[in-house]
N, C-alpha and C. Protein backbone atom coordinates (compact mmCIF):
# COMPACT_ATOMS: atom_id res chain seq x y z
N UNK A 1 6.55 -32.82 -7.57
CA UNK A 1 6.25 -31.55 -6.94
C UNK A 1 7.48 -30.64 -7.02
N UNK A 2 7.23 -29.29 -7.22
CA UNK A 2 8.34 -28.21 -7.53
C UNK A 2 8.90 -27.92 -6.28
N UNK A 3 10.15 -27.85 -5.82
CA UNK A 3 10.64 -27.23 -4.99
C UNK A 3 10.26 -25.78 -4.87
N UNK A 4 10.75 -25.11 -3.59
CA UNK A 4 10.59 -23.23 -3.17
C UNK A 4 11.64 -22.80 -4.57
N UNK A 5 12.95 -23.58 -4.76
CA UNK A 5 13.98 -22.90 -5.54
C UNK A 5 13.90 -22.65 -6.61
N UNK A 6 12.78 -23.58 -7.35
CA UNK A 6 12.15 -23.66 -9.13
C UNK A 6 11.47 -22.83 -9.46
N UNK A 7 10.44 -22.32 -8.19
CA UNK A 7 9.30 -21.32 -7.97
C UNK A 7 9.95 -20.00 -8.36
N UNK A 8 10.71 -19.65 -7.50
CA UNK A 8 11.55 -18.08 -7.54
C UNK A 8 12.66 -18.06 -8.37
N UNK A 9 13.00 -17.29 -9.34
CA UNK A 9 14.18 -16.78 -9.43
C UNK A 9 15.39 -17.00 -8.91
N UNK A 10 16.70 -17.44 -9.53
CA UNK A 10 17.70 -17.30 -8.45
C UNK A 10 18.28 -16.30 -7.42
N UNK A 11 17.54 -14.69 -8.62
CA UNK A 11 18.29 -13.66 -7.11
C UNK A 11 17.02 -13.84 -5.74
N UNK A 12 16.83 -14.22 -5.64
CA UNK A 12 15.81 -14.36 -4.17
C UNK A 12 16.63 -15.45 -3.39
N UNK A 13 17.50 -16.16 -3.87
CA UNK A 13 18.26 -16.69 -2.82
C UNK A 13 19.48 -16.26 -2.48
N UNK A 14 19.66 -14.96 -3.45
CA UNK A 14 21.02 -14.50 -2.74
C UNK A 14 21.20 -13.22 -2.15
N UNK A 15 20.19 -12.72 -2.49
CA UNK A 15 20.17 -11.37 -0.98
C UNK A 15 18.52 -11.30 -0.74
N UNK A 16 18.56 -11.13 0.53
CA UNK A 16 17.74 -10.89 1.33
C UNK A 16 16.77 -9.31 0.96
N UNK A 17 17.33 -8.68 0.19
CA UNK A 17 16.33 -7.82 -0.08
C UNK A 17 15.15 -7.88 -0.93
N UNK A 18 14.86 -9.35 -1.59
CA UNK A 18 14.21 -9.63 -2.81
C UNK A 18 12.89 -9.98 -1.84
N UNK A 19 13.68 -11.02 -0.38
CA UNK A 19 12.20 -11.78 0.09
C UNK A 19 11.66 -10.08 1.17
N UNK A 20 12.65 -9.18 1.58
CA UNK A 20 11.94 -8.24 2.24
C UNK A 20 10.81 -7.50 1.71
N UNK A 21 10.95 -7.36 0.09
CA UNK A 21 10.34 -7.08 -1.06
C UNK A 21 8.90 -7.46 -1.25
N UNK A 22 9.15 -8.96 -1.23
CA UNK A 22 7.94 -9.90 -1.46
C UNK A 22 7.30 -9.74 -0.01
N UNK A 23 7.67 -9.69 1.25
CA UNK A 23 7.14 -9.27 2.26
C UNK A 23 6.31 -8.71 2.40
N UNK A 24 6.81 -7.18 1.91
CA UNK A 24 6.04 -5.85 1.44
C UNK A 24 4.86 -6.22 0.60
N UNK A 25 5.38 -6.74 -0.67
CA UNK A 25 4.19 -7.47 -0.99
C UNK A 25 2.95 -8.11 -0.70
N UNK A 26 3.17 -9.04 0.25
CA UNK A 26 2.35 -9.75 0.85
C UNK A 26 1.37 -8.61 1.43
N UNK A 27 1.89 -7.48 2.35
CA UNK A 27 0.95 -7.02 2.82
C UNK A 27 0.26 -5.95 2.40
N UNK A 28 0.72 -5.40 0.79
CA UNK A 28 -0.18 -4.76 0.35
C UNK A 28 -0.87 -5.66 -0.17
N UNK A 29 -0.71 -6.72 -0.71
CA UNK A 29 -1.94 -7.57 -1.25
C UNK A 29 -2.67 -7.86 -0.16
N UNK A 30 -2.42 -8.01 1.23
CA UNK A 30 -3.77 -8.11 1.75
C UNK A 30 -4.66 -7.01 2.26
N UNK A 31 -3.63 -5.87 1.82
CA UNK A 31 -4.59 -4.58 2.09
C UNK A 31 -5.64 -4.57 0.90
N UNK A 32 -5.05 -4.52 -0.49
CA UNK A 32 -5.78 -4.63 -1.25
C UNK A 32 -6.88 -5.59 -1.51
N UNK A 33 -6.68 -6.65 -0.78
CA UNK A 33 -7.89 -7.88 -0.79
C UNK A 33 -9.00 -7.52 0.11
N UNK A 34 -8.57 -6.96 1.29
CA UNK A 34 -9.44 -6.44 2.13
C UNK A 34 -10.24 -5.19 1.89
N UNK A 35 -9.57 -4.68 1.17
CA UNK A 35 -10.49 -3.07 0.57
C UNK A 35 -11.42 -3.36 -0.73
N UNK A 36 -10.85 -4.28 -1.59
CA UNK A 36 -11.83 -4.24 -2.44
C UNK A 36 -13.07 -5.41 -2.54
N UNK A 37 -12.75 -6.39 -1.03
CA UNK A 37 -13.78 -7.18 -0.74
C UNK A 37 -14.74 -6.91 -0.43
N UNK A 38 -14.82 -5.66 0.16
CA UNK A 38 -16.07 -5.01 0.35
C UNK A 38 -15.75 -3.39 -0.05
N UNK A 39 -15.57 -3.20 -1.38
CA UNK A 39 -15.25 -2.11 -2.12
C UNK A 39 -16.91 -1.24 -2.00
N UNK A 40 -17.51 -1.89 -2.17
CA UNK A 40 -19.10 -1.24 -1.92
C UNK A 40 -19.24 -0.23 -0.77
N UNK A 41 -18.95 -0.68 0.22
CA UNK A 41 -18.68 0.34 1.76
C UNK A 41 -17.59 1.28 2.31
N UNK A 42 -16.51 1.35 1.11
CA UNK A 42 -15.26 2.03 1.10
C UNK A 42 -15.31 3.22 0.56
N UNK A 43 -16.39 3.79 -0.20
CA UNK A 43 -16.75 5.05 0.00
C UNK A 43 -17.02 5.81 1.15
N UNK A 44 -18.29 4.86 1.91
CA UNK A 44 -18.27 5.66 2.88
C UNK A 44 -17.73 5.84 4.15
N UNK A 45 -16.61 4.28 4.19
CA UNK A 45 -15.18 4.36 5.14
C UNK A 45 -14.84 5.91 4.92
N UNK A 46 -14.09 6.00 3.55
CA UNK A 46 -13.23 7.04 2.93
C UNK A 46 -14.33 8.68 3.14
N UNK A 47 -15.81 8.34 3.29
CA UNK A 47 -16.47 9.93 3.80
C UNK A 47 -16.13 10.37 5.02
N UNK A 48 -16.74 9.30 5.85
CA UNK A 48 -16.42 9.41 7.51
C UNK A 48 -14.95 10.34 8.02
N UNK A 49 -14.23 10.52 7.48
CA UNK A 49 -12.63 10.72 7.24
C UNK A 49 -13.40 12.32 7.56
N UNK A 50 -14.25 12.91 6.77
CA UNK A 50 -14.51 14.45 7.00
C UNK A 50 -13.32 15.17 5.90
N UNK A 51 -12.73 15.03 4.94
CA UNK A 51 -11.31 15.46 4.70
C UNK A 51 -12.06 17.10 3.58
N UNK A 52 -10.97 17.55 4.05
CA UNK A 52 -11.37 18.75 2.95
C UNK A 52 -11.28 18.48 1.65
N UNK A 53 -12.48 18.85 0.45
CA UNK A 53 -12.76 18.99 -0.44
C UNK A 53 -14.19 17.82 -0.46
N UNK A 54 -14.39 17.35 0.51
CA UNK A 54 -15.82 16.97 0.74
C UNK A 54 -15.72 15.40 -0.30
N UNK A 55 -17.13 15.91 -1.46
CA UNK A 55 -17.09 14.11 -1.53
C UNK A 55 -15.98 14.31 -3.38
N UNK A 56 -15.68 15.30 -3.44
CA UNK A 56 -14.66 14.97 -4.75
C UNK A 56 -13.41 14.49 -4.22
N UNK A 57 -13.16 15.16 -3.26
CA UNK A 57 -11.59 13.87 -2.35
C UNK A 57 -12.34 12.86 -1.64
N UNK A 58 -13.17 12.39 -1.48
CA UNK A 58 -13.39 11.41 -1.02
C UNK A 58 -13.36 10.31 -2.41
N UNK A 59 -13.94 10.16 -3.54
CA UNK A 59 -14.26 9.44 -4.48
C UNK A 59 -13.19 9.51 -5.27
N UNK A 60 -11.93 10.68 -5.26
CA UNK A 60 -10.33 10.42 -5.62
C UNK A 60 -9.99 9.44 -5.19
N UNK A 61 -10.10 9.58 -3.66
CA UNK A 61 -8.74 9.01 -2.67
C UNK A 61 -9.61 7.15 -2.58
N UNK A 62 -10.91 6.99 -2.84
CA UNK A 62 -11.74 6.01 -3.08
C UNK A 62 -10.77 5.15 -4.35
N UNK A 63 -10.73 5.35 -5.21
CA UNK A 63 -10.29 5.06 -6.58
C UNK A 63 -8.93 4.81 -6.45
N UNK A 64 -8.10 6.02 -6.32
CA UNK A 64 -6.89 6.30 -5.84
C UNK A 64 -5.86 5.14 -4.62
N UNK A 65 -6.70 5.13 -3.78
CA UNK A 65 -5.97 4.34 -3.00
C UNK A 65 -5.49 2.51 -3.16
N UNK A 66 -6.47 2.33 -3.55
CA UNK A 66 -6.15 0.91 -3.88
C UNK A 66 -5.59 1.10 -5.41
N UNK A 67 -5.72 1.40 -6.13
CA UNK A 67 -5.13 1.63 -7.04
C UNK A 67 -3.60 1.58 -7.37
N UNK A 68 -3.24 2.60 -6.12
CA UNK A 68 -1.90 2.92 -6.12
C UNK A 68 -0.95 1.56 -5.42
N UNK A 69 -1.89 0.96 -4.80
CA UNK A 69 -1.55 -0.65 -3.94
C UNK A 69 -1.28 -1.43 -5.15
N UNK A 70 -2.01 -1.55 -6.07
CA UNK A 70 -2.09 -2.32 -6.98
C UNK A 70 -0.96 -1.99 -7.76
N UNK A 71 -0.32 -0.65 -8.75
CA UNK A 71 0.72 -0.31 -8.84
C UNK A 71 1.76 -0.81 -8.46
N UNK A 72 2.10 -1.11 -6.97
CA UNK A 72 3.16 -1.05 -6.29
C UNK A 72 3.88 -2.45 -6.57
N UNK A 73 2.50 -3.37 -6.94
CA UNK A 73 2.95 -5.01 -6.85
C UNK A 73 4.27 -5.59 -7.88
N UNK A 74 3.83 -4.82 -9.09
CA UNK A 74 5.33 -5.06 -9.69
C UNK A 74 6.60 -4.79 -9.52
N UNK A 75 6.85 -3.71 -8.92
CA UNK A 75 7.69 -3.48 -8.12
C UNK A 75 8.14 -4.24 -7.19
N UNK A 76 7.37 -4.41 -6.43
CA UNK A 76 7.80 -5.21 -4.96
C UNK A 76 7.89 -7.00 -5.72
N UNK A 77 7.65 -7.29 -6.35
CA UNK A 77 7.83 -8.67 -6.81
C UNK A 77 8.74 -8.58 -7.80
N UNK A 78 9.35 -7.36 -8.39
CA UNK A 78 10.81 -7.48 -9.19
C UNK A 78 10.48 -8.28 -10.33
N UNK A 79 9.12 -7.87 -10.94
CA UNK A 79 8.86 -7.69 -12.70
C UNK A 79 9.67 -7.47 -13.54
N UNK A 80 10.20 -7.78 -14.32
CA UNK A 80 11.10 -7.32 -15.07
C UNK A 80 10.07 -6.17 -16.06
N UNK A 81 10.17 -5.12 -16.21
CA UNK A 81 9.71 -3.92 -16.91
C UNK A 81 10.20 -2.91 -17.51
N UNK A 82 9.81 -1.95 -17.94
CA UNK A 82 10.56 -0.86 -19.01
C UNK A 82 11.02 0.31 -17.75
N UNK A 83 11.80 0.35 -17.83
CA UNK A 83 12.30 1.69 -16.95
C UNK A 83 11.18 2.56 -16.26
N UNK A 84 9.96 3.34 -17.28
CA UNK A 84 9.25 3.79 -17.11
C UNK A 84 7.89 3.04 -16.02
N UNK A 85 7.59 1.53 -16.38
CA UNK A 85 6.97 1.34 -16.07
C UNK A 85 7.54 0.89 -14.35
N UNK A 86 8.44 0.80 -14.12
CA UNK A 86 9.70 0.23 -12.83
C UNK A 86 9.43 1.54 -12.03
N UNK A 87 9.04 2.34 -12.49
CA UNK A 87 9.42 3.99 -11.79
C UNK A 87 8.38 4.39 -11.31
N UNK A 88 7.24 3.80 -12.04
CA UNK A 88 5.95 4.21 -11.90
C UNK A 88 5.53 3.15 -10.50
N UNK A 89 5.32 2.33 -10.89
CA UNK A 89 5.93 1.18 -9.98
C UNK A 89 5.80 1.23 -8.54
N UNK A 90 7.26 1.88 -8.64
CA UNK A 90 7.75 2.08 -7.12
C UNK A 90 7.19 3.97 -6.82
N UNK A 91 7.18 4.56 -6.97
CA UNK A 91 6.12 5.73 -7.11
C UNK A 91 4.87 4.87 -6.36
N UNK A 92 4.09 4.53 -7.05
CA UNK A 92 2.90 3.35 -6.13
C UNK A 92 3.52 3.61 -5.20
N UNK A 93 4.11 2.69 -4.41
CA UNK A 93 4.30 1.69 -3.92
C UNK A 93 5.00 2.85 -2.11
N UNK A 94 5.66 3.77 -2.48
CA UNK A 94 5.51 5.08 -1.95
C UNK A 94 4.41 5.84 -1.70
N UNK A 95 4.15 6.14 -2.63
CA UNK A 95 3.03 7.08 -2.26
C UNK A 95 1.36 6.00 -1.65
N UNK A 96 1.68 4.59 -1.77
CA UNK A 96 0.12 4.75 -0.87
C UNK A 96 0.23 4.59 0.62
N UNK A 97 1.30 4.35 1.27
CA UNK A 97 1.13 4.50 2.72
C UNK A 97 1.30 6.27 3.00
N UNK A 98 1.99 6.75 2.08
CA UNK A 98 2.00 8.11 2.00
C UNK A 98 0.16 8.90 2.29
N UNK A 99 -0.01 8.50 1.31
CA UNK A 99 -1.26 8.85 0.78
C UNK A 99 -2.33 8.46 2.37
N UNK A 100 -1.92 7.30 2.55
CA UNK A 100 -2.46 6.66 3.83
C UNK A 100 -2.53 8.00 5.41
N UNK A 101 -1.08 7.52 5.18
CA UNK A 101 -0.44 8.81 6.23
C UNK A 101 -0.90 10.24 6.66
N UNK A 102 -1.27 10.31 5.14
CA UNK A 102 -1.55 11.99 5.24
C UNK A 102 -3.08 11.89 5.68
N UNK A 103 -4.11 11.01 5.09
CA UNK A 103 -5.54 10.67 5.67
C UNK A 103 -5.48 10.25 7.02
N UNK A 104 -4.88 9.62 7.70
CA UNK A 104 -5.05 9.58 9.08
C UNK A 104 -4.60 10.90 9.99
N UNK A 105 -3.87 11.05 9.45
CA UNK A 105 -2.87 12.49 10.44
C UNK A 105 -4.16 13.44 10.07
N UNK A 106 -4.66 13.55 9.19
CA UNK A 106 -5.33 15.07 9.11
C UNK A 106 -7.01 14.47 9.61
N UNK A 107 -7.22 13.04 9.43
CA UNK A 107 -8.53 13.22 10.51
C UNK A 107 -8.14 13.12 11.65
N UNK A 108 -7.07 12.27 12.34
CA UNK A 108 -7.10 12.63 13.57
C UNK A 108 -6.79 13.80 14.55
N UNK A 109 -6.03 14.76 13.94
CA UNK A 109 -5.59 16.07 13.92
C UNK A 109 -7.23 17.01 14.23
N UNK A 110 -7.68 16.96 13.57
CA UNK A 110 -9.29 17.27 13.82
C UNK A 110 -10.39 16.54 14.52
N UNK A 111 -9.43 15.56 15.26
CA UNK A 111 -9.95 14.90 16.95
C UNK A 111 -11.40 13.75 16.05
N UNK A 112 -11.29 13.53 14.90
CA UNK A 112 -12.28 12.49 14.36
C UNK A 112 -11.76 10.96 14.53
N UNK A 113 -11.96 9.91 15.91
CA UNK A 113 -11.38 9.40 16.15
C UNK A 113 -12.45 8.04 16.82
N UNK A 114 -13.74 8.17 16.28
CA UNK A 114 -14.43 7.13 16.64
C UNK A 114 -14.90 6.76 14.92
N UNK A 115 -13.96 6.25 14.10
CA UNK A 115 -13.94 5.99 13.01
C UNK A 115 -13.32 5.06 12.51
N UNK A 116 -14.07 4.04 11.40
CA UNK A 116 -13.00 2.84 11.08
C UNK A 116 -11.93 3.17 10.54
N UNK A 117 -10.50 2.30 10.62
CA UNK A 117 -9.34 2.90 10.10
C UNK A 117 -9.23 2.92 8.77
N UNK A 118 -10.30 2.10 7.99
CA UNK A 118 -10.03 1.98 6.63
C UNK A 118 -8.92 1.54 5.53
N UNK A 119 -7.74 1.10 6.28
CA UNK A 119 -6.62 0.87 5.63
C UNK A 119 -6.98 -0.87 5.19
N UNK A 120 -7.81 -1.21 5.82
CA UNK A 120 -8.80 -2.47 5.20
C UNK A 120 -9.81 -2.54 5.11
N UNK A 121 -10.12 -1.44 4.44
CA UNK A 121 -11.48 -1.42 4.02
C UNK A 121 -12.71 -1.44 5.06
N UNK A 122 -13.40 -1.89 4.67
CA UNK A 122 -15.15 -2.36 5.79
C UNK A 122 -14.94 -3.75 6.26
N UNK A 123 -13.91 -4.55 5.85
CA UNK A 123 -13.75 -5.65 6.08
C UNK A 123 -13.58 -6.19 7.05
N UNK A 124 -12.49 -5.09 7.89
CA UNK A 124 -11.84 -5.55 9.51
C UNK A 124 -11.86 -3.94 9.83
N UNK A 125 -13.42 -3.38 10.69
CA UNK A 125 -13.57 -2.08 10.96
C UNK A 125 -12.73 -2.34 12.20
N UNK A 126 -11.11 -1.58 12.19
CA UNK A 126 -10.49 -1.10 12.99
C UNK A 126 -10.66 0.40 13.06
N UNK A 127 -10.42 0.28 14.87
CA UNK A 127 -10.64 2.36 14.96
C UNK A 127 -9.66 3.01 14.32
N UNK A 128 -9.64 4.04 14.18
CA UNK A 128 -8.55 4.58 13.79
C UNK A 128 -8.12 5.77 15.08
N UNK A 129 -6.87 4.66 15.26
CA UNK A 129 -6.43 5.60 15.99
C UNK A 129 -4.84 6.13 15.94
N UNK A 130 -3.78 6.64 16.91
CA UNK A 130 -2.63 6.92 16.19
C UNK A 130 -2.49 5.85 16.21
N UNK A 131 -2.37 4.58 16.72
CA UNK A 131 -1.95 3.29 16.47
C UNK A 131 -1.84 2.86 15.06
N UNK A 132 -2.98 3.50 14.57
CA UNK A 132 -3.32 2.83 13.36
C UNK A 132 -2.15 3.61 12.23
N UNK A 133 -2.03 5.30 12.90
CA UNK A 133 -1.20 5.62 12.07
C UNK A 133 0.84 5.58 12.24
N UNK A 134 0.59 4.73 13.42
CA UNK A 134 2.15 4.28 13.89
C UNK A 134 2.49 3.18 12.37
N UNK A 135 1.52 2.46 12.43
CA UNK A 135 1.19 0.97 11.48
C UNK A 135 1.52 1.33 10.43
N UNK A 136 1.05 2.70 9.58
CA UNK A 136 0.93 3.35 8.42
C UNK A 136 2.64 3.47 8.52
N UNK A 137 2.82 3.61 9.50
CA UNK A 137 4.48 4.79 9.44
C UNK A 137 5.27 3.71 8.98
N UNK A 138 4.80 2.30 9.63
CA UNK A 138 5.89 1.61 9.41
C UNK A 138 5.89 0.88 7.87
N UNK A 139 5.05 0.90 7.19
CA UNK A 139 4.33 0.59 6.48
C UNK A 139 5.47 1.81 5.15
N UNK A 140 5.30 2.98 5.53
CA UNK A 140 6.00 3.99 4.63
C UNK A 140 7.31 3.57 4.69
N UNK A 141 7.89 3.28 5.98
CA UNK A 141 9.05 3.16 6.47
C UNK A 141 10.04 1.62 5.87
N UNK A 142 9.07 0.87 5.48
CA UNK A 142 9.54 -0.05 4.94
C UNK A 142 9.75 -0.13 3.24
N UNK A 143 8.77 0.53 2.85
CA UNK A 143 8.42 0.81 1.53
C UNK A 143 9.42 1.59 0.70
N UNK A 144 10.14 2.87 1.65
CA UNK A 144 11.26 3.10 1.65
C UNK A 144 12.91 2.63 1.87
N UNK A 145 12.84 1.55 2.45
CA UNK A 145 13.93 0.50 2.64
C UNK A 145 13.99 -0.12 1.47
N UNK A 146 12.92 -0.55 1.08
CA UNK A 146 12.37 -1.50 -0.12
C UNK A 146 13.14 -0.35 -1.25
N UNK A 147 12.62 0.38 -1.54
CA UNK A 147 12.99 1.58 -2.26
C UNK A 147 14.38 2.02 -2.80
N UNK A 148 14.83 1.41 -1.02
CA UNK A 148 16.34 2.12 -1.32
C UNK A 148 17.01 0.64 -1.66
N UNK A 149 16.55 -0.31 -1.46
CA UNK A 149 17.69 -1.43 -1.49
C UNK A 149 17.36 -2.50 -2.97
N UNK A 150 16.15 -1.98 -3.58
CA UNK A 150 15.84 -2.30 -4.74
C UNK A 150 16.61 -1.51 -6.26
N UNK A 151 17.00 -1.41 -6.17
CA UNK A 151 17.58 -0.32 -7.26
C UNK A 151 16.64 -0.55 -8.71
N UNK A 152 16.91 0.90 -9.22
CA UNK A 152 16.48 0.07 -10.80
C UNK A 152 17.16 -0.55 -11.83
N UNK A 153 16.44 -1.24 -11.89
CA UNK A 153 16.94 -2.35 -13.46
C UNK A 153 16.77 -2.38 -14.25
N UNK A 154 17.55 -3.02 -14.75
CA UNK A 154 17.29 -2.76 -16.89
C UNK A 154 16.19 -3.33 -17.08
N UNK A 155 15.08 -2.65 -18.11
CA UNK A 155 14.28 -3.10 -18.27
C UNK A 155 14.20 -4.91 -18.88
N UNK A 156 12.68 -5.04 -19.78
CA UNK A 156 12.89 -6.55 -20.11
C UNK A 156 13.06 -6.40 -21.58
């Protein structure tokens, strides 16, 4: 049986910003597991929202959002990649609690607040409330730590 140390890379045992990384990781992959487990009903999570431009931002930000989760994973797991693709990456990986952020603040802002939070999909209908968008904050807030303490690397 393989040890934890065979599994990972050696830089994951020497600074702590690799496993904060994989952290991050972890929990966009379970955002993303949860949204596209029941991807069928995440349209109309993402209608309920009311957001301006009706159902063409709704079926963007549908597509869009997990998407950009998915993006983010190479990044946060320290892929070795082409500059370009490292940039793009972490871009993801930013912009979807971003993206998140800005959908909660502007339905709840317009007092729409007996609504699932959608940041997991239909899967686990949480309300959305600011709670939900405290969660988001921290969520940005880490993504940005991640951000800053990841630097970029030479590609592979």
């Amino acid at each position: 049986m393989r040890s934890i140390r065979q599994v990972f890379p050696h830089e994951f045992f020497e600074h702590g910003r690799y496993f904060r990384a994989l952290a991050l990781a972890s929990i966009y992959l379970l955002l993303i597991v949860t949204q596209l487990f029941s991807y069928e009903d995440f349209f109309a999570v993402m209608k309920g929202y009311g957001l301006p431009g009706g159902a063409a931002t709704t079926v963007l930000l549908t597509g869009l959002l997990p998407l950009l989760e998915v993006v983010a994973l190479p990044y946060l797991l320290t892929m070795r990649l082409s500059r370009r693709a490292w940039e793009i990456s972490r871009a993801g990986m930013i912009a979807a609690p971003l993206l998140w952020l800005c959908v909660y603040v502007i339905s709840l802002a317009s007092g729409q607040q007996a609504l699932p939070a959608g940041i997991f999909g239909a899967t686990l209908p949480l309300p959305l409330t600011w709670w939900m968008a405290a969660f988001v904050c921290m969520i940005l807030v880490s993504a940005l730590v991640v951000a800053r303490e990841l630097r970029l690397q030479k590609g592979a």
